[in-house]
C-alpha atoms as a PDB file:
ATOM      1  CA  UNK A   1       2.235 -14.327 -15.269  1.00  0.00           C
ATOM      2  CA  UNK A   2       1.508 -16.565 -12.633  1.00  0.00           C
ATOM      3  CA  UNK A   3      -1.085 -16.388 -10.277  1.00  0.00           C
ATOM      4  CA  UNK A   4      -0.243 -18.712  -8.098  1.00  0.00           C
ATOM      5  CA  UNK A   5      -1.632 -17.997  -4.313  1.00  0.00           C
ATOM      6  CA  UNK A   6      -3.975 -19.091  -1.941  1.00  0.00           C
ATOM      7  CA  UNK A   7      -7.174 -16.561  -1.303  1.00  0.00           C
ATOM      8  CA  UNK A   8      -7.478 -16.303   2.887  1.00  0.00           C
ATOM      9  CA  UNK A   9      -9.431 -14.312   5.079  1.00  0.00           C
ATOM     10  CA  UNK A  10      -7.436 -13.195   8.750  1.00  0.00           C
ATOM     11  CA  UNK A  11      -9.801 -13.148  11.146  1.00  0.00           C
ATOM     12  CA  UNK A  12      -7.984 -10.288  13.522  1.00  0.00           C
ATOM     13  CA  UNK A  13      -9.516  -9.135  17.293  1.00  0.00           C
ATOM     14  CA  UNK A  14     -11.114  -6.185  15.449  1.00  0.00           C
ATOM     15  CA  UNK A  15     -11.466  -6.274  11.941  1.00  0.00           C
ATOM     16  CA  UNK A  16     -11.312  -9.144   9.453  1.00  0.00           C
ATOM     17  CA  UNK A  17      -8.756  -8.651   6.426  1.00  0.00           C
ATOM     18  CA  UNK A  18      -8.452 -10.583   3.129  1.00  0.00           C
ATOM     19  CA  UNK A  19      -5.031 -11.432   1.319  1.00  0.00           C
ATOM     20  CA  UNK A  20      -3.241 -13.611  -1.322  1.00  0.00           C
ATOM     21  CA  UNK A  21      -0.559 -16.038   0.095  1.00  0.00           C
ATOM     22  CA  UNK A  22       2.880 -16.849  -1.717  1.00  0.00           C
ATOM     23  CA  UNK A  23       5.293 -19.307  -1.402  1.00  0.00           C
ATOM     24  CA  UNK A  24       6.209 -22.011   1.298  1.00  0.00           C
ATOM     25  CA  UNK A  25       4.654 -22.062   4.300  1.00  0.00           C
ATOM     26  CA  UNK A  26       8.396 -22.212   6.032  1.00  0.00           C
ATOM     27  CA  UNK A  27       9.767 -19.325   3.721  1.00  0.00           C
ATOM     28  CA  UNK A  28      11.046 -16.088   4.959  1.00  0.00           C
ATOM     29  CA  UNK A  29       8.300 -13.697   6.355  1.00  0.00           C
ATOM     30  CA  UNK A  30       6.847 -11.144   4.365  1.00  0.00           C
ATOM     31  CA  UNK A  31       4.350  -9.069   4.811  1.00  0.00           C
ATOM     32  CA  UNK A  32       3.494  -7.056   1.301  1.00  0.00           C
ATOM     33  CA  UNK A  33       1.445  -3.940   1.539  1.00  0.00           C
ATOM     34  CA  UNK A  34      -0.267  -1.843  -1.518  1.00  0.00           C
ATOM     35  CA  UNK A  35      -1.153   1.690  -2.082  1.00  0.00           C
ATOM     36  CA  UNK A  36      -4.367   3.825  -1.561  1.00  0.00           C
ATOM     37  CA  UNK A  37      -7.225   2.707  -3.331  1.00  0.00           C
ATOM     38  CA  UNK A  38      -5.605  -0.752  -4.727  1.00  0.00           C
ATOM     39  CA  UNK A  39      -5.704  -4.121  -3.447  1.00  0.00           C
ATOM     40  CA  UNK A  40      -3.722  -7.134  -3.470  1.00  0.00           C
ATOM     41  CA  UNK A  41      -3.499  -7.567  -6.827  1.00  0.00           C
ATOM     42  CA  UNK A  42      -1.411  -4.662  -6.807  1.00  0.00           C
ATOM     43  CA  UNK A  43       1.593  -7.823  -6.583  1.00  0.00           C
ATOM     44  CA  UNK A  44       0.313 -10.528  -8.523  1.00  0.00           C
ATOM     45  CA  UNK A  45       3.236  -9.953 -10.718  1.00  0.00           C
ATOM     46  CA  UNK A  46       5.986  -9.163  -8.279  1.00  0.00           C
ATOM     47  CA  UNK A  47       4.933 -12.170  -5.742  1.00  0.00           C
ATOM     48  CA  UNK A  48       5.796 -14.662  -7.550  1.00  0.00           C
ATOM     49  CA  UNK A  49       9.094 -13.502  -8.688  1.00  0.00           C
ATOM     50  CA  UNK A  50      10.017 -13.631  -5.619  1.00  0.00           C
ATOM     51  CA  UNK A  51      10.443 -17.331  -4.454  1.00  0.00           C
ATOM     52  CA  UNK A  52      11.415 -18.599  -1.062  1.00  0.00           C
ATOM     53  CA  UNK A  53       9.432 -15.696   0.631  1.00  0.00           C
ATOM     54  CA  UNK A  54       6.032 -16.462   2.738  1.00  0.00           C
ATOM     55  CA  UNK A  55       4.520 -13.248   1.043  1.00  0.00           C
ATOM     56  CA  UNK A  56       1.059 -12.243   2.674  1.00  0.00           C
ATOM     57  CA  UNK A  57       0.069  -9.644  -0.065  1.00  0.00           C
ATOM     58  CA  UNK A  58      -3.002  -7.804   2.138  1.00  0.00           C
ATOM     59  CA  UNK A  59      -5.686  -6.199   1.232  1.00  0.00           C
ATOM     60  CA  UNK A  60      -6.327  -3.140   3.815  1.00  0.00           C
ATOM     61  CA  UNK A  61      -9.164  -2.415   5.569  1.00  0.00           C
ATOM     62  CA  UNK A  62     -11.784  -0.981   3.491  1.00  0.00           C
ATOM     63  CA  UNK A  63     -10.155  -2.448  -0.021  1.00  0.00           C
ATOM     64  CA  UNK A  64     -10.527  -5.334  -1.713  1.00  0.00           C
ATOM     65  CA  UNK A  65     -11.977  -7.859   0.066  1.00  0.00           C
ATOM     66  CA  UNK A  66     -11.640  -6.559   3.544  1.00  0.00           C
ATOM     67  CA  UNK A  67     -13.710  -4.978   5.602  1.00  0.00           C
ATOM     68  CA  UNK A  68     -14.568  -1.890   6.104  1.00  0.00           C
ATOM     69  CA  UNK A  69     -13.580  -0.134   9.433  1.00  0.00           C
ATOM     70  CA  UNK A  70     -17.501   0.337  11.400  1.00  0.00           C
ATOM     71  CA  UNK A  71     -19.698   2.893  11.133  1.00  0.00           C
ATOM     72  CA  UNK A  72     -17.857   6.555  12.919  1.00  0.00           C
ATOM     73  CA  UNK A  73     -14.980   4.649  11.796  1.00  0.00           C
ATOM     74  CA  UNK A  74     -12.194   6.324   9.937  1.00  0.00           C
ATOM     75  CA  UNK A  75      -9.207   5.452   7.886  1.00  0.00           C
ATOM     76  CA  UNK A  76      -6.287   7.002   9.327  1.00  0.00           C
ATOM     77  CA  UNK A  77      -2.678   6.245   7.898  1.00  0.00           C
ATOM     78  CA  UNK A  78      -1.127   4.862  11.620  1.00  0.00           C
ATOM     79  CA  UNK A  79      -4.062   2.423  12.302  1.00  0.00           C
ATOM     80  CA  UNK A  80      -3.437   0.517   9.724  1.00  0.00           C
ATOM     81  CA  UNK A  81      -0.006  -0.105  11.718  1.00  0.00           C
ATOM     82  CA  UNK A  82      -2.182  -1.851  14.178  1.00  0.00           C
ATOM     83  CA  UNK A  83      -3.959  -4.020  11.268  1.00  0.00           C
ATOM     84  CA  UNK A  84      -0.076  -5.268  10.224  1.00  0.00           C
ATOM     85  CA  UNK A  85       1.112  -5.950  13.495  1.00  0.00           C
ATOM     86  CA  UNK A  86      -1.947  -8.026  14.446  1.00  0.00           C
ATOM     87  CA  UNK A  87      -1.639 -10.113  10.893  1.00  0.00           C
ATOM     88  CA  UNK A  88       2.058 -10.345  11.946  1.00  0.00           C
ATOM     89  CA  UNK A  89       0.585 -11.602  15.639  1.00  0.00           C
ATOM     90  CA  UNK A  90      -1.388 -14.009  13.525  1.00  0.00           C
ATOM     91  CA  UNK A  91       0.718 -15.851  11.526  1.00  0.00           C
ATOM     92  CA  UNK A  92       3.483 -16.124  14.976  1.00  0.00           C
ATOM     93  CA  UNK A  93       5.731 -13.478  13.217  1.00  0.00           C
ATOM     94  CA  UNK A  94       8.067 -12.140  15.965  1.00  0.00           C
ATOM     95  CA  UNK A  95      10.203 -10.691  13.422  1.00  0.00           C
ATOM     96  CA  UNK A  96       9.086 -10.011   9.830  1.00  0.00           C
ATOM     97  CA  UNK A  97      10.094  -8.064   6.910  1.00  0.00           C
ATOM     98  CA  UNK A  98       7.531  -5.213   4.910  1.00  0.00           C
ATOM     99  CA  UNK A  99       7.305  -4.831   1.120  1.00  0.00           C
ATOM    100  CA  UNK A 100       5.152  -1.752   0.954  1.00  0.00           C
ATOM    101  CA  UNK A 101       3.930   0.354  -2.308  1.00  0.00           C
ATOM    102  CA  UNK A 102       3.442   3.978  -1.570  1.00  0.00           C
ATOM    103  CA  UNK A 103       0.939   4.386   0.598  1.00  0.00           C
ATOM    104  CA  UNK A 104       1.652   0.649   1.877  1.00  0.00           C
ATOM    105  CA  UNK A 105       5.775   1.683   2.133  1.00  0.00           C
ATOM    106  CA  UNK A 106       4.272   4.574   4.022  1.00  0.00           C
ATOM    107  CA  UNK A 107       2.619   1.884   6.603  1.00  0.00           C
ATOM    108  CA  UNK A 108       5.301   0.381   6.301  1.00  0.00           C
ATOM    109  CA  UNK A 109       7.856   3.243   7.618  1.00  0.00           C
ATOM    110  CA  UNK A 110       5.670   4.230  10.265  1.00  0.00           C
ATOM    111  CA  UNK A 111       5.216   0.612  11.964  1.00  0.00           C
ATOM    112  CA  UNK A 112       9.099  -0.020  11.571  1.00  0.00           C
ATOM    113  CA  UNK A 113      10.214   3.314  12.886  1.00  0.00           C
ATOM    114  CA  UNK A 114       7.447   2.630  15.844  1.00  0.00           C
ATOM    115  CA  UNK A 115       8.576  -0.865  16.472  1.00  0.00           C
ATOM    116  CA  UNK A 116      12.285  -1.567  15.430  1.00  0.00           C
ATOM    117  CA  UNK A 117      12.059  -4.685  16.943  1.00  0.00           C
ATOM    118  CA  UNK A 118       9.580  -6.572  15.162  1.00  0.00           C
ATOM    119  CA  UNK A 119      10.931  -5.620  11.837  1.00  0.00           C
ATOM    120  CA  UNK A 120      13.496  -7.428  10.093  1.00  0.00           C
ATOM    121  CA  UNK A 121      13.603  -5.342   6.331  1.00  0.00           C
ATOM    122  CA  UNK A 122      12.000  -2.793   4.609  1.00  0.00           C
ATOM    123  CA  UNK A 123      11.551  -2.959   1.051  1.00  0.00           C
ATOM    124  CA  UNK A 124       9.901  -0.075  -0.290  1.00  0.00           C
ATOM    125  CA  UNK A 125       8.448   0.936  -3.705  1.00  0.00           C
ATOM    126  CA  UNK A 126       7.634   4.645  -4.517  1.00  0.00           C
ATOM    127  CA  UNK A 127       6.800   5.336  -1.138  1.00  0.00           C
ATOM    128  CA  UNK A 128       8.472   6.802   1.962  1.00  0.00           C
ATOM    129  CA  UNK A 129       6.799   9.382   4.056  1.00  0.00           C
ATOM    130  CA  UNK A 130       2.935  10.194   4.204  1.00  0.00           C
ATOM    131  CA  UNK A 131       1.944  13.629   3.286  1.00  0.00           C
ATOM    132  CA  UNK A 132       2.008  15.927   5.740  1.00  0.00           C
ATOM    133  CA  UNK A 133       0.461  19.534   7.129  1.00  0.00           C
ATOM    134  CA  UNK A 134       1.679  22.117   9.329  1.00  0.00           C
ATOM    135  CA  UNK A 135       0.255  23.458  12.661  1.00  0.00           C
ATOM    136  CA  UNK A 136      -1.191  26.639  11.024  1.00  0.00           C
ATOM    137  CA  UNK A 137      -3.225  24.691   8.461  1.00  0.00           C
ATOM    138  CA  UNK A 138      -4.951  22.178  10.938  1.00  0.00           C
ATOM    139  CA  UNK A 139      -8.213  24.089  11.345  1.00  0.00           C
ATOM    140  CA  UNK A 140      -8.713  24.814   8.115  1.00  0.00           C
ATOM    141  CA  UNK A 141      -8.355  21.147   7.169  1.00  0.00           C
ATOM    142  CA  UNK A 142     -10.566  19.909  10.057  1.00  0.00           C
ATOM    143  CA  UNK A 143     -13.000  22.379   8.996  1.00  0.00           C
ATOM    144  CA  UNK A 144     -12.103  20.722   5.548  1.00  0.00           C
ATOM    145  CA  UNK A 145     -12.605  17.246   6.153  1.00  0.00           C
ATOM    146  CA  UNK A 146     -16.302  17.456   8.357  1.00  0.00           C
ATOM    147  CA  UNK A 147     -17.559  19.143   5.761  1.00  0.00           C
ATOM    148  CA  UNK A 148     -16.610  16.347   3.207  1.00  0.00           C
ATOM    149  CA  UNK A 149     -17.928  13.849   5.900  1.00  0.00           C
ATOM    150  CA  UNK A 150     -21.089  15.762   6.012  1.00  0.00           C
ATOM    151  CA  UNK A 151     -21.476  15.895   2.213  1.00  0.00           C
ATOM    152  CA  UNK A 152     -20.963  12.043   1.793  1.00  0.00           C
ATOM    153  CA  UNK A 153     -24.074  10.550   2.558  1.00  0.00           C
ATOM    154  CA  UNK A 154     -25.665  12.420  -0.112  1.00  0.00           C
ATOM    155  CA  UNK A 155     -23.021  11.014  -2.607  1.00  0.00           C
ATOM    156  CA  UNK A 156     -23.030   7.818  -4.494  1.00  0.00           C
ATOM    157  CA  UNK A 157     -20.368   5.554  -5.913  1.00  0.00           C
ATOM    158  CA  UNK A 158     -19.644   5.682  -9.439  1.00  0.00           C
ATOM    159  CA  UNK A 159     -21.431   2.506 -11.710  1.00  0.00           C
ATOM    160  CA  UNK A 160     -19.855   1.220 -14.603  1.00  0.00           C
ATOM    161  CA  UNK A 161     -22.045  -0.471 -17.513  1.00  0.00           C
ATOM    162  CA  UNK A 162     -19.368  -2.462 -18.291  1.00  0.00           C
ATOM    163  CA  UNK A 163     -16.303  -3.764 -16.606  1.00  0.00           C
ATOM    164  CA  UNK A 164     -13.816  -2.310 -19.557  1.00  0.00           C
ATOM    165  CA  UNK A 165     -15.053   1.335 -18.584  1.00  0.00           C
ATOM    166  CA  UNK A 166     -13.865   0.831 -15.152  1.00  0.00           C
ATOM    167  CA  UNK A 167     -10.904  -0.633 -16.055  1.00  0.00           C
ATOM    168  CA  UNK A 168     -10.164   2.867 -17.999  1.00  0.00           C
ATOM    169  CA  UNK A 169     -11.407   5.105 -15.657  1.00  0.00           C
ATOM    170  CA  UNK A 170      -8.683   3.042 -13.413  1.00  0.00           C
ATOM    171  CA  UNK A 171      -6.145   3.706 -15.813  1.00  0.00           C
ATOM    172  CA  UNK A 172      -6.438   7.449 -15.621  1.00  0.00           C
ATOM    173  CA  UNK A 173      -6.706   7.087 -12.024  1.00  0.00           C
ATOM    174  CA  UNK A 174      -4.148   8.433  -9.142  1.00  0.00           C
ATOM    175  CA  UNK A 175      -0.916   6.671 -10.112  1.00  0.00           C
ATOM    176  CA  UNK A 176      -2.238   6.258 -13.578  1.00  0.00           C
ATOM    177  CA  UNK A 177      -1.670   2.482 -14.354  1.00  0.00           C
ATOM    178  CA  UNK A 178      -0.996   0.306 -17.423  1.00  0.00           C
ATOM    179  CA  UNK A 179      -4.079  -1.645 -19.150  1.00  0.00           C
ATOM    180  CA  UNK A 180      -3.122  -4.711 -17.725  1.00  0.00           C
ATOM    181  CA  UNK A 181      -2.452  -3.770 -14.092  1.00  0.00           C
ATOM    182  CA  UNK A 182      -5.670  -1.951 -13.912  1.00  0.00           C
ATOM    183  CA  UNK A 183      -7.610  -5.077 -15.128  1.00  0.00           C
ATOM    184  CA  UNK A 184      -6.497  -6.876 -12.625  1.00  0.00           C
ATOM    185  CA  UNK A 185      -6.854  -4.279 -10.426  1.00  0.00           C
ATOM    186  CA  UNK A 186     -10.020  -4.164 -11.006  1.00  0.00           C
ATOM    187  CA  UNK A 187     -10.911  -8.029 -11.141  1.00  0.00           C
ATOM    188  CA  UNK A 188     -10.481  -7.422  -7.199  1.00  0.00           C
ATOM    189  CA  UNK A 189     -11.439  -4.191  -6.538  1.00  0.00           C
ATOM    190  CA  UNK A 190     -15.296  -4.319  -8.185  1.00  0.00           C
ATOM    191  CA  UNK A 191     -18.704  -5.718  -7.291  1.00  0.00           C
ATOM    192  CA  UNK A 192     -21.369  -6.194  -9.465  1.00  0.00           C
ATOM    193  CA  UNK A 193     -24.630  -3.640  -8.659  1.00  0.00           C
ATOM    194  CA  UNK A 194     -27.935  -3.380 -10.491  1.00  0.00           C
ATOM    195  CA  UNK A 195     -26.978  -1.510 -14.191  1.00  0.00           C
ATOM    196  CA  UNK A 196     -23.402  -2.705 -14.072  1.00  0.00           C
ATOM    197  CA  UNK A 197     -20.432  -2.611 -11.536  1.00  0.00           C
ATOM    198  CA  UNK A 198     -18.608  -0.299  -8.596  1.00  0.00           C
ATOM    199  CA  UNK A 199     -15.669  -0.352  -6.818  1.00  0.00           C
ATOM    200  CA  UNK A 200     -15.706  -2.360  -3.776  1.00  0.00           C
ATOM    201  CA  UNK A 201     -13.613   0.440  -1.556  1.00  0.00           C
ATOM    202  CA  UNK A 202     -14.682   1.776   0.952  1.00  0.00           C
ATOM    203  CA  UNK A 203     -16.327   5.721   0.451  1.00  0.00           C
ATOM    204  CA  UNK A 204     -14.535   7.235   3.369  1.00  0.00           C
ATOM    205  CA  UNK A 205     -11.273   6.317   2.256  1.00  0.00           C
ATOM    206  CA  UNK A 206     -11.462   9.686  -0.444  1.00  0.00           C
ATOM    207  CA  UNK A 207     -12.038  11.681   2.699  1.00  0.00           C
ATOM    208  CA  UNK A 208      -9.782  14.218   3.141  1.00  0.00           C
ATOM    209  CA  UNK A 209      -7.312  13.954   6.261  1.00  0.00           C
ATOM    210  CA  UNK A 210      -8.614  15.810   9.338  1.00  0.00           C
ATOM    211  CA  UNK A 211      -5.297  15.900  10.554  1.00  0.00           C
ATOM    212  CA  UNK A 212      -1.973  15.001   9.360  1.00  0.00           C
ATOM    213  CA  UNK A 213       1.599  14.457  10.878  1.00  0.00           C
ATOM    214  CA  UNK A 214       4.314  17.520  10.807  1.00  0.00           C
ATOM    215  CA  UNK A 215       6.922  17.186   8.219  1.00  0.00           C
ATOM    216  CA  UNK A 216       9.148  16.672  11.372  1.00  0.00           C
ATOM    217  CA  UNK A 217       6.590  14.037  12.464  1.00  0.00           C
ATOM    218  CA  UNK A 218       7.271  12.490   9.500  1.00  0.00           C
ATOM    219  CA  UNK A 219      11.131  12.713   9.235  1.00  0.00           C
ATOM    220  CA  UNK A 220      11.529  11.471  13.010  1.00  0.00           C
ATOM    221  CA  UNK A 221       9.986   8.286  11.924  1.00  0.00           C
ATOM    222  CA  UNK A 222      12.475   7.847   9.267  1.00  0.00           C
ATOM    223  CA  UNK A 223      15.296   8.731  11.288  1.00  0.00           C
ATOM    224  CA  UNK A 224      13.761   6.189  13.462  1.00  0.00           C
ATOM    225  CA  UNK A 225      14.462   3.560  11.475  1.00  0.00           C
ATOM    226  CA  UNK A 226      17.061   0.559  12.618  1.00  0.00           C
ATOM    227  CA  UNK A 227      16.404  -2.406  10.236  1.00  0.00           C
ATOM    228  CA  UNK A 228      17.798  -2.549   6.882  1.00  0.00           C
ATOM    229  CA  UNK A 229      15.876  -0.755   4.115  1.00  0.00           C
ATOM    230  CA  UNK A 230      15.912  -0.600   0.318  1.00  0.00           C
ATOM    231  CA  UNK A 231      13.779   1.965  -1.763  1.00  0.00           C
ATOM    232  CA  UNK A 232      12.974   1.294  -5.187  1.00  0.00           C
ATOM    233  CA  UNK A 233      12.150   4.653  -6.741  1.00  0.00           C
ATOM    234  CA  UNK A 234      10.359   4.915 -10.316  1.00  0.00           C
ATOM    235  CA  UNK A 235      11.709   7.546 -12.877  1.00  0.00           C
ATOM    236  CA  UNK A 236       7.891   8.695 -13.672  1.00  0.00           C
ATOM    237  CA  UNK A 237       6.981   8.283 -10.045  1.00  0.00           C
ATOM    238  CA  UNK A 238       5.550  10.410  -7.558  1.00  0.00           C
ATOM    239  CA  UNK A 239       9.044  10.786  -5.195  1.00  0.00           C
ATOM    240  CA  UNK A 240      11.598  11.401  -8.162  1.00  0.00           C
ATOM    241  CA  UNK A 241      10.555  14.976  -8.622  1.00  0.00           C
ATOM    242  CA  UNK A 242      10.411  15.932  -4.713  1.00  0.00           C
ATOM    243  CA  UNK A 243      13.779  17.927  -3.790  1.00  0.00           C
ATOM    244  CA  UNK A 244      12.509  17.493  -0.128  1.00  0.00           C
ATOM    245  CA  UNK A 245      12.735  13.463  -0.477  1.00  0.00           C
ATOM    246  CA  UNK A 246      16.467  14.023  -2.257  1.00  0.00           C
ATOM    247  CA  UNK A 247      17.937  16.014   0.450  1.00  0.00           C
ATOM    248  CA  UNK A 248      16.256  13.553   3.060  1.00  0.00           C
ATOM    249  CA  UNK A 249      17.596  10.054   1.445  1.00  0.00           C
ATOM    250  CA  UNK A 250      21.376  12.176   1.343  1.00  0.00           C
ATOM    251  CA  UNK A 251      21.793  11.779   4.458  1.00  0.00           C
ATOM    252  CA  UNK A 252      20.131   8.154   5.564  1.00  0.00           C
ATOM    253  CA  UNK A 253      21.940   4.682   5.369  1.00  0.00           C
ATOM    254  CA  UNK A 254      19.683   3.286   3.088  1.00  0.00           C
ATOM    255  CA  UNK A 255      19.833   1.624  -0.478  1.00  0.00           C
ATOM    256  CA  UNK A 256      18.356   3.640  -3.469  1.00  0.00           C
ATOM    257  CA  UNK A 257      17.793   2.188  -6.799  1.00  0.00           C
ATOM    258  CA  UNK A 258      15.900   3.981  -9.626  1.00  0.00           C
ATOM    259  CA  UNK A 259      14.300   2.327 -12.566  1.00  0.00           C
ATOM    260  CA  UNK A 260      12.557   2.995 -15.229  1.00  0.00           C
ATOM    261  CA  UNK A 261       8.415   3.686 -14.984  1.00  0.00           C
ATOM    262  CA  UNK A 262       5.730   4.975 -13.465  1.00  0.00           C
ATOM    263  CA  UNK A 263       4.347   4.604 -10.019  1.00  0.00           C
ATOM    264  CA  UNK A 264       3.423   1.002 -10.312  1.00  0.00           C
ATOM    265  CA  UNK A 265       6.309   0.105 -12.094  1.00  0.00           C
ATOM    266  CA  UNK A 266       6.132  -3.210 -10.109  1.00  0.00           C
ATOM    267  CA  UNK A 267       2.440  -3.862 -11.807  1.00  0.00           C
ATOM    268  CA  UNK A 268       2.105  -2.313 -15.116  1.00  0.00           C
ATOM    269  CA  UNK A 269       4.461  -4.591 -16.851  1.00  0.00           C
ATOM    270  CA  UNK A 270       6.764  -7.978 -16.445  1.00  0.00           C
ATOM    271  CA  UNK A 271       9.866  -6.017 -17.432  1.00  0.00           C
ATOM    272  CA  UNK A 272       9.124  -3.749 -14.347  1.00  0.00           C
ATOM    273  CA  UNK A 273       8.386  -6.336 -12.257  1.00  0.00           C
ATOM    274  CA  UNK A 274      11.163  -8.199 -13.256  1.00  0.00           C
ATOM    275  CA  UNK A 275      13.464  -5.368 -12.849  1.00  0.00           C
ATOM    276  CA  UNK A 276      12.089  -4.452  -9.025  1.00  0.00           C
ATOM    277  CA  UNK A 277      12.207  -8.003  -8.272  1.00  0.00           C
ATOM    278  CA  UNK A 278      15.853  -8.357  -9.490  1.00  0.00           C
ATOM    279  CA  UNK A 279      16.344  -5.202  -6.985  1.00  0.00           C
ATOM    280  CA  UNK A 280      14.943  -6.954  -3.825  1.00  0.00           C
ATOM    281  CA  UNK A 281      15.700 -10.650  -4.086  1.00  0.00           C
ATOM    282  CA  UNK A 282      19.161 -10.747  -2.475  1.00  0.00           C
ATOM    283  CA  UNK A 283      18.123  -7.932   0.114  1.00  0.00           C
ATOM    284  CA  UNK A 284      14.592 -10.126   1.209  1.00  0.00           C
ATOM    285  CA  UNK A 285      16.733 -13.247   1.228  1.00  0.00           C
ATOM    286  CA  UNK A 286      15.578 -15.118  -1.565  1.00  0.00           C
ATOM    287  CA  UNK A 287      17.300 -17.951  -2.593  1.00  0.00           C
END
């Protein structure tokens, strides 16, 4: 596997963001975007399967390397929208394509179906729509999520003694992960702390939502959608079993492929990545 990227820190208007760069600085524009709770790493083997692209693999606020949004801050799904479009603003990308893993091909829907003309592709990986809530439920899960906010202060992050017992508590994590993608995984996501190591995430991100988009919220942001898109469902992912998503993709003019794996199909192995890769090369343009 190569590894084969420059480490950069994007000094944005409000925030300041870490990612991996691939490729030539002249290649096409790409924008790569990971799930909840991962980091960049989460395409250290996809990136560089992909040659010819100017892939800047980000690491979200309060993940990785980034920082975390400010004190009363919070983490909701569309302002991370604003985080892509001022990296795009950054690097002089009028136009720009998205290669987003589930909760990144979430970000990645929203922004596009927002902003159809700043997009140019949307390559998504076991991702399409966040979750969502209806109107009867939204006090309840207000009520839900201060009390959760309340209850954090008086809650600590878990520390590992050694770095191999994160790495498995990783692998039984959400979107349970192969040994290899959650080392290296993990290689970005810890710190070292006295008595061993912790993940470098920020807390707030296991909030629960204090308020979420309808499910025709959702939908009318996929509808929304003008730019090309290709989704790359896994067989053992978390969109396969949903009749909802089915009946949705029947009746929208986008490409579906489904492979074998689980949710990081694109991480866990080189035969996965290999085979997603293989999926998006001649629909991202490369060479």
């Amino acid at each position: 596997m190569s590894l084969n990227f420059e480490e950069v820190r994007l000094s944005l208007p409000h925030t300041e963001l870490a990612a991996h760069l691939y490729g030539p600085e002249n290649g096409v524009p790409v924008i790569a975007l990971h799930g909840w709770l991962d980091n960049a790493a989460s395409f250290a083997r996809l990136a560089p399967k992909l040659p010819g692209l100017r892939i800047v693999a980000l690491d979200f606020a309060g993940h990785g390397h980034s920082d975390h949004r400010p004190p009363g801050g919070s983490y909701a799904i569309w302002d991370y929208t604003h985080d892509v479009l001022q990296v795009a603003e950054q690097f002089g990308w009028q136009r720009f394509s998205l290669l987003g893993h589930s909760m990144g091909a979430i970000v990645s829907v929203l922004l596009a179906g927002a902003m159809p003309e700043r997009v140019e592709r949307l390559a998504l990986i076991d991702g399409l729509m966040p979750y969502t809530g209806e109107p009867d439920t939204a006090p309840q899960k207000l009520g839900e999520a201060l009390r959760a906010h309340l209850a954090l202060a008086g809650k600590s992050k878990p520390v590992y003694a050694e770095f191999d017992r994160a790495v498995q508590a990783r692998m039984r994590g959400v979107g349970a992960v192969s040994r290899e993608a959650a080392e290296l995984l993990a290689q970005r996501g810890l710190m070292p702390v006295p008595g061993g190591y912790t993940w470098r995430t920020d807390s707030r991100l296991t909030l629960p939502s204090p308020l979420r988009l309808t499910r025709a919220h959702a939908e009318a942001f996929v509808q929304a959608l003008q730019c090309p898109v290709k989704l790359v469902m896994a067989e053992q992912g978390m969109l396969h079993a949903q009749p909802s998503i089915a009946a949705l993709l029947e009746g929208l003019p986008m490409e579906v492929a489904t492979l074998p794996g689980g949710h990081h199909l694109h991480l866990d192995d080189e035969a996965g990545a290999e085979l997603v890769a293989d999926c998006f090369k001649a629909f991202l343009g490369v060479p």
